[in-house]
C-alpha atoms as a PDB file:
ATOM      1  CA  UNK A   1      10.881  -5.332  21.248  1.00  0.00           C
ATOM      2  CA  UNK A   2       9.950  -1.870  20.553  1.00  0.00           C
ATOM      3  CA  UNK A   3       6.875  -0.934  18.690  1.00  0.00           C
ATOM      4  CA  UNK A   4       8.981   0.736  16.184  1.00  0.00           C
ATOM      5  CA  UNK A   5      10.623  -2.634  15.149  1.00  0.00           C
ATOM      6  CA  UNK A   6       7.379  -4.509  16.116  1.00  0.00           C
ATOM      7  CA  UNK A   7       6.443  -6.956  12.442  1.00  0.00           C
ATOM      8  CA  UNK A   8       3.466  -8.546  11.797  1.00  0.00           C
ATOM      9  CA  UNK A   9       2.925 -11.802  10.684  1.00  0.00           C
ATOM     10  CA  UNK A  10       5.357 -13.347   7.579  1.00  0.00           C
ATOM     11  CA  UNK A  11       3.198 -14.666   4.686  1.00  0.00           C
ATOM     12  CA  UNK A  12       4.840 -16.011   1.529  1.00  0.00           C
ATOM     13  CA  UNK A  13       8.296 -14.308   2.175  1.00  0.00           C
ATOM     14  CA  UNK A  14       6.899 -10.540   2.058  1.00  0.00           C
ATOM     15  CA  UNK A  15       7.322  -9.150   5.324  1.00  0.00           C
ATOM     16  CA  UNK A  16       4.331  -6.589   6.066  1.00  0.00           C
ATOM     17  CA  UNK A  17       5.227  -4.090   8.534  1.00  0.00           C
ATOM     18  CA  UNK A  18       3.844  -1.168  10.772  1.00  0.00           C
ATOM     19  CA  UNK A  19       4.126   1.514   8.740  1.00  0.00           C
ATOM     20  CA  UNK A  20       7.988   1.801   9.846  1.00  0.00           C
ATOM     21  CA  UNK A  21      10.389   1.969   6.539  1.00  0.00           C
ATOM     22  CA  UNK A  22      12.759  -0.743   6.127  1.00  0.00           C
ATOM     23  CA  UNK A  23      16.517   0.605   5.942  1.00  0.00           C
ATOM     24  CA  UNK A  24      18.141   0.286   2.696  1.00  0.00           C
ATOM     25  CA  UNK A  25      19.927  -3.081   2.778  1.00  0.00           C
ATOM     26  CA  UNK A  26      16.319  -4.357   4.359  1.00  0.00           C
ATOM     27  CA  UNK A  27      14.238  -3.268   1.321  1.00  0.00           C
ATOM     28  CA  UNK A  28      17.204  -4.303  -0.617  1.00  0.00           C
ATOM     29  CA  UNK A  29      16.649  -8.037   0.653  1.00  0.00           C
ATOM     30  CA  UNK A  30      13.009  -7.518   0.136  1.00  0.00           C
ATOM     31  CA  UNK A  31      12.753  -6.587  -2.826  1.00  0.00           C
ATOM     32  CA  UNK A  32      14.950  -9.041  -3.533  1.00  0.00           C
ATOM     33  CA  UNK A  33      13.047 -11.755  -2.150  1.00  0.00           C
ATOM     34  CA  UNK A  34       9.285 -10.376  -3.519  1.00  0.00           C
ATOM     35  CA  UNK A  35      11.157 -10.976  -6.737  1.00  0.00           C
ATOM     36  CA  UNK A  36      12.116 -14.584  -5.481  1.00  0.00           C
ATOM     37  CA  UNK A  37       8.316 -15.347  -4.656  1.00  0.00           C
ATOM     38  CA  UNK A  38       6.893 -13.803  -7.683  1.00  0.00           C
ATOM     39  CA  UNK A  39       9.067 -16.675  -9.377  1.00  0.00           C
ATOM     40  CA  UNK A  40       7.917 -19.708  -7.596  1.00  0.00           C
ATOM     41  CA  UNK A  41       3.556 -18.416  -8.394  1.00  0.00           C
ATOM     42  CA  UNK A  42       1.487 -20.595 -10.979  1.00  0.00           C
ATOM     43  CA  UNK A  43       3.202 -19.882 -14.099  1.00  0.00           C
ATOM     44  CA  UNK A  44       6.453 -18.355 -12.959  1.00  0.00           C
ATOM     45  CA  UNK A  45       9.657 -19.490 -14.637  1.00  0.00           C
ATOM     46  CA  UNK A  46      10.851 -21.260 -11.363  1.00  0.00           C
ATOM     47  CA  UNK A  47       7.363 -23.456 -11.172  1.00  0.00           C
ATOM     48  CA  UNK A  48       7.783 -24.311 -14.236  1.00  0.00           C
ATOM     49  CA  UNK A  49      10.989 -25.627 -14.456  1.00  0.00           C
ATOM     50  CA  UNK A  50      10.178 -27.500 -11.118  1.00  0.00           C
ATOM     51  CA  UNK A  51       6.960 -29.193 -13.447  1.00  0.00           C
ATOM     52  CA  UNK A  52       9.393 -29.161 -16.048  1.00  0.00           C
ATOM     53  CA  UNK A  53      12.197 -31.537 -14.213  1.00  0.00           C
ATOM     54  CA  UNK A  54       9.370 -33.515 -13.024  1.00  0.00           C
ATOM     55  CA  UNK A  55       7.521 -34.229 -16.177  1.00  0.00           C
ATOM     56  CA  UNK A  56      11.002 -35.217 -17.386  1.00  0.00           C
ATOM     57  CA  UNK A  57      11.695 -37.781 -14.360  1.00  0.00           C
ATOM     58  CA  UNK A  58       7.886 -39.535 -14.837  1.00  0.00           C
ATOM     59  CA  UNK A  59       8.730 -39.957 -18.372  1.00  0.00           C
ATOM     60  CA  UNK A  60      12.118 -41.435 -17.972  1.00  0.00           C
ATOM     61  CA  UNK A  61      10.837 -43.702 -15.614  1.00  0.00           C
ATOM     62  CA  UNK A  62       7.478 -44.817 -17.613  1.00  0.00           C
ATOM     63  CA  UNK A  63      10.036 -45.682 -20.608  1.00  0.00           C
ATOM     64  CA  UNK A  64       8.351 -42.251 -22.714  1.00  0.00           C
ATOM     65  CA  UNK A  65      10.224 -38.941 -23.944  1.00  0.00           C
ATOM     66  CA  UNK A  66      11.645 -37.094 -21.507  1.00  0.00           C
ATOM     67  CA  UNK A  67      12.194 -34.437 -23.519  1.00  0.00           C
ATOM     68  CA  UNK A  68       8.863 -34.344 -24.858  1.00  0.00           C
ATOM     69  CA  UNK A  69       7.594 -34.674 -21.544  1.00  0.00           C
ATOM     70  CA  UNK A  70       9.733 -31.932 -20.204  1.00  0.00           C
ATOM     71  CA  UNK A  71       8.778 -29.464 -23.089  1.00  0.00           C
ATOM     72  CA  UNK A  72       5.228 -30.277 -22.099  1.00  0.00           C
ATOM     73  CA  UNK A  73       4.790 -29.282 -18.478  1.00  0.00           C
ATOM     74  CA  UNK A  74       6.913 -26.475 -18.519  1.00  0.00           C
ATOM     75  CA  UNK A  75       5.032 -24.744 -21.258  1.00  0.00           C
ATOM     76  CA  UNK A  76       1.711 -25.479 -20.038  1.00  0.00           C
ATOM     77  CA  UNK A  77       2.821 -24.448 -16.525  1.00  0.00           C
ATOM     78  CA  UNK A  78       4.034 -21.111 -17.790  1.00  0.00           C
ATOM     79  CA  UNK A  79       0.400 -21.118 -20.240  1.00  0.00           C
ATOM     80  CA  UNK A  80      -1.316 -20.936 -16.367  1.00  0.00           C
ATOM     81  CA  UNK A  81      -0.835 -17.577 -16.001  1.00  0.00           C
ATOM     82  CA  UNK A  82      -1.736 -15.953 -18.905  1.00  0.00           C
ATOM     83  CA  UNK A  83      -5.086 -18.852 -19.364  1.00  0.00           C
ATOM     84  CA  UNK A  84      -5.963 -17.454 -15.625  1.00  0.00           C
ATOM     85  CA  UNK A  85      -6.062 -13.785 -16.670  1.00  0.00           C
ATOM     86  CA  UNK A  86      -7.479 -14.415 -19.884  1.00  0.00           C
ATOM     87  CA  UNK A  87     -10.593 -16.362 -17.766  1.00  0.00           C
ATOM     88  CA  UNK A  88     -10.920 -13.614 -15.555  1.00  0.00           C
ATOM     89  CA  UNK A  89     -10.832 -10.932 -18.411  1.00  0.00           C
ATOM     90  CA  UNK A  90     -13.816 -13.078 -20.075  1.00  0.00           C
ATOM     91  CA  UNK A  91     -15.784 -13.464 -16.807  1.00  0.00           C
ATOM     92  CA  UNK A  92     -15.632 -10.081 -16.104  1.00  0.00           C
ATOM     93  CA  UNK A  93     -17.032  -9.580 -19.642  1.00  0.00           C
ATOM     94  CA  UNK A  94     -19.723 -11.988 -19.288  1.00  0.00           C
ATOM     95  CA  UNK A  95     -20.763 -10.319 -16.115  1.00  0.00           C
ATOM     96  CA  UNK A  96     -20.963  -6.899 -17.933  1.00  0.00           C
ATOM     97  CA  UNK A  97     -23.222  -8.409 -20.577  1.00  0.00           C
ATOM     98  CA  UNK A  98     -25.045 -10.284 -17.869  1.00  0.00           C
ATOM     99  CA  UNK A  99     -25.449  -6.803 -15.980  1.00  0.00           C
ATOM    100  CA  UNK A 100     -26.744  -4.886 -19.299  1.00  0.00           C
ATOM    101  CA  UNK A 101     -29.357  -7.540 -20.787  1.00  0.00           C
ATOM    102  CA  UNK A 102     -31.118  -7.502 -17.343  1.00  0.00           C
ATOM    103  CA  UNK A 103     -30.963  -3.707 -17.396  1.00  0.00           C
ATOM    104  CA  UNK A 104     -32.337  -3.713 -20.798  1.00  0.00           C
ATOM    105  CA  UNK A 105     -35.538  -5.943 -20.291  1.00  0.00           C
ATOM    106  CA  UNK A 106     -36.137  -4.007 -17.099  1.00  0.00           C
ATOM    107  CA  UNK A 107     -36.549  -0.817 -19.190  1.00  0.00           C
ATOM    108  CA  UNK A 108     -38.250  -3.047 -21.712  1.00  0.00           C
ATOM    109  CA  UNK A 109     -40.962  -4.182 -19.060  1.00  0.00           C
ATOM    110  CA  UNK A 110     -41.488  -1.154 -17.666  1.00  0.00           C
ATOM    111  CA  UNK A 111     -41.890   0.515 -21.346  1.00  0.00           C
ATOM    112  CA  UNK A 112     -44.445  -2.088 -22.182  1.00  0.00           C
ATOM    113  CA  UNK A 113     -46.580  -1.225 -18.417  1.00  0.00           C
ATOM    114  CA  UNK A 114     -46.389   2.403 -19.725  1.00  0.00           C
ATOM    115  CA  UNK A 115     -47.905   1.161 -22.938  1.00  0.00           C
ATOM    116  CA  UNK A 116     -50.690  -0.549 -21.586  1.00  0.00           C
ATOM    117  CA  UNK A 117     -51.634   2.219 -19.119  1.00  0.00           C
END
């Protein structure tokens, strides 16, 4: 193989290569297939129908509401996405706070040494 058509390693069906463009009906099938992977992620629509289904066959089987069951898991499977960013969006707030209170009794302490000198 040349190392014009050398590709590196596959990892979750996105095929990172070289630095050499993929012809069109490639990046046609790539695309395609990013859009395929983005589906099956924590809170895509494909994982959650998969919880979905499943929630539905563990209810049937335990004698409870399969529908009920069914509504359940898929909703909270799609809610994983947006509780993630939301998490991540308050942890990166927190930290911000964190940073600025110690910045602020830093100045405070030193203010308070200039006061006493």
């Amino acid at each position: 193989m040349s190392p014009a058509h050398k590709l590196s390693e596959c990892q979750c069906g996105i095929i990172a290569h070289s630095g050499i463009a993929p012809t069109k009906e490639n990046g046609a099938a790539l695309a395609e297939s990013n859009a395929d992977v983005a589906g099956w992620k924590e809170g895509g629509p494909c994982c959650a129908a998969l919880h979905a289904a499943g929630g539905a066959m563990v209810a049937g089987i335990g004698g409870g509401n399969a529908i009920a069951a069914a509504v359940g898991t898929g909703l909270s499977s799609l809610a994983v996405g947006k509780l993630a960013s939301t998490g991540q969006s308050v942890e990166s707030n927190r930290t911000r706070e964190i940073r600025y209170l110690r910045n602020e009794s830093a100045s405070a302490g030193r203010g308070a040494n200039n006061l006493a000198n």
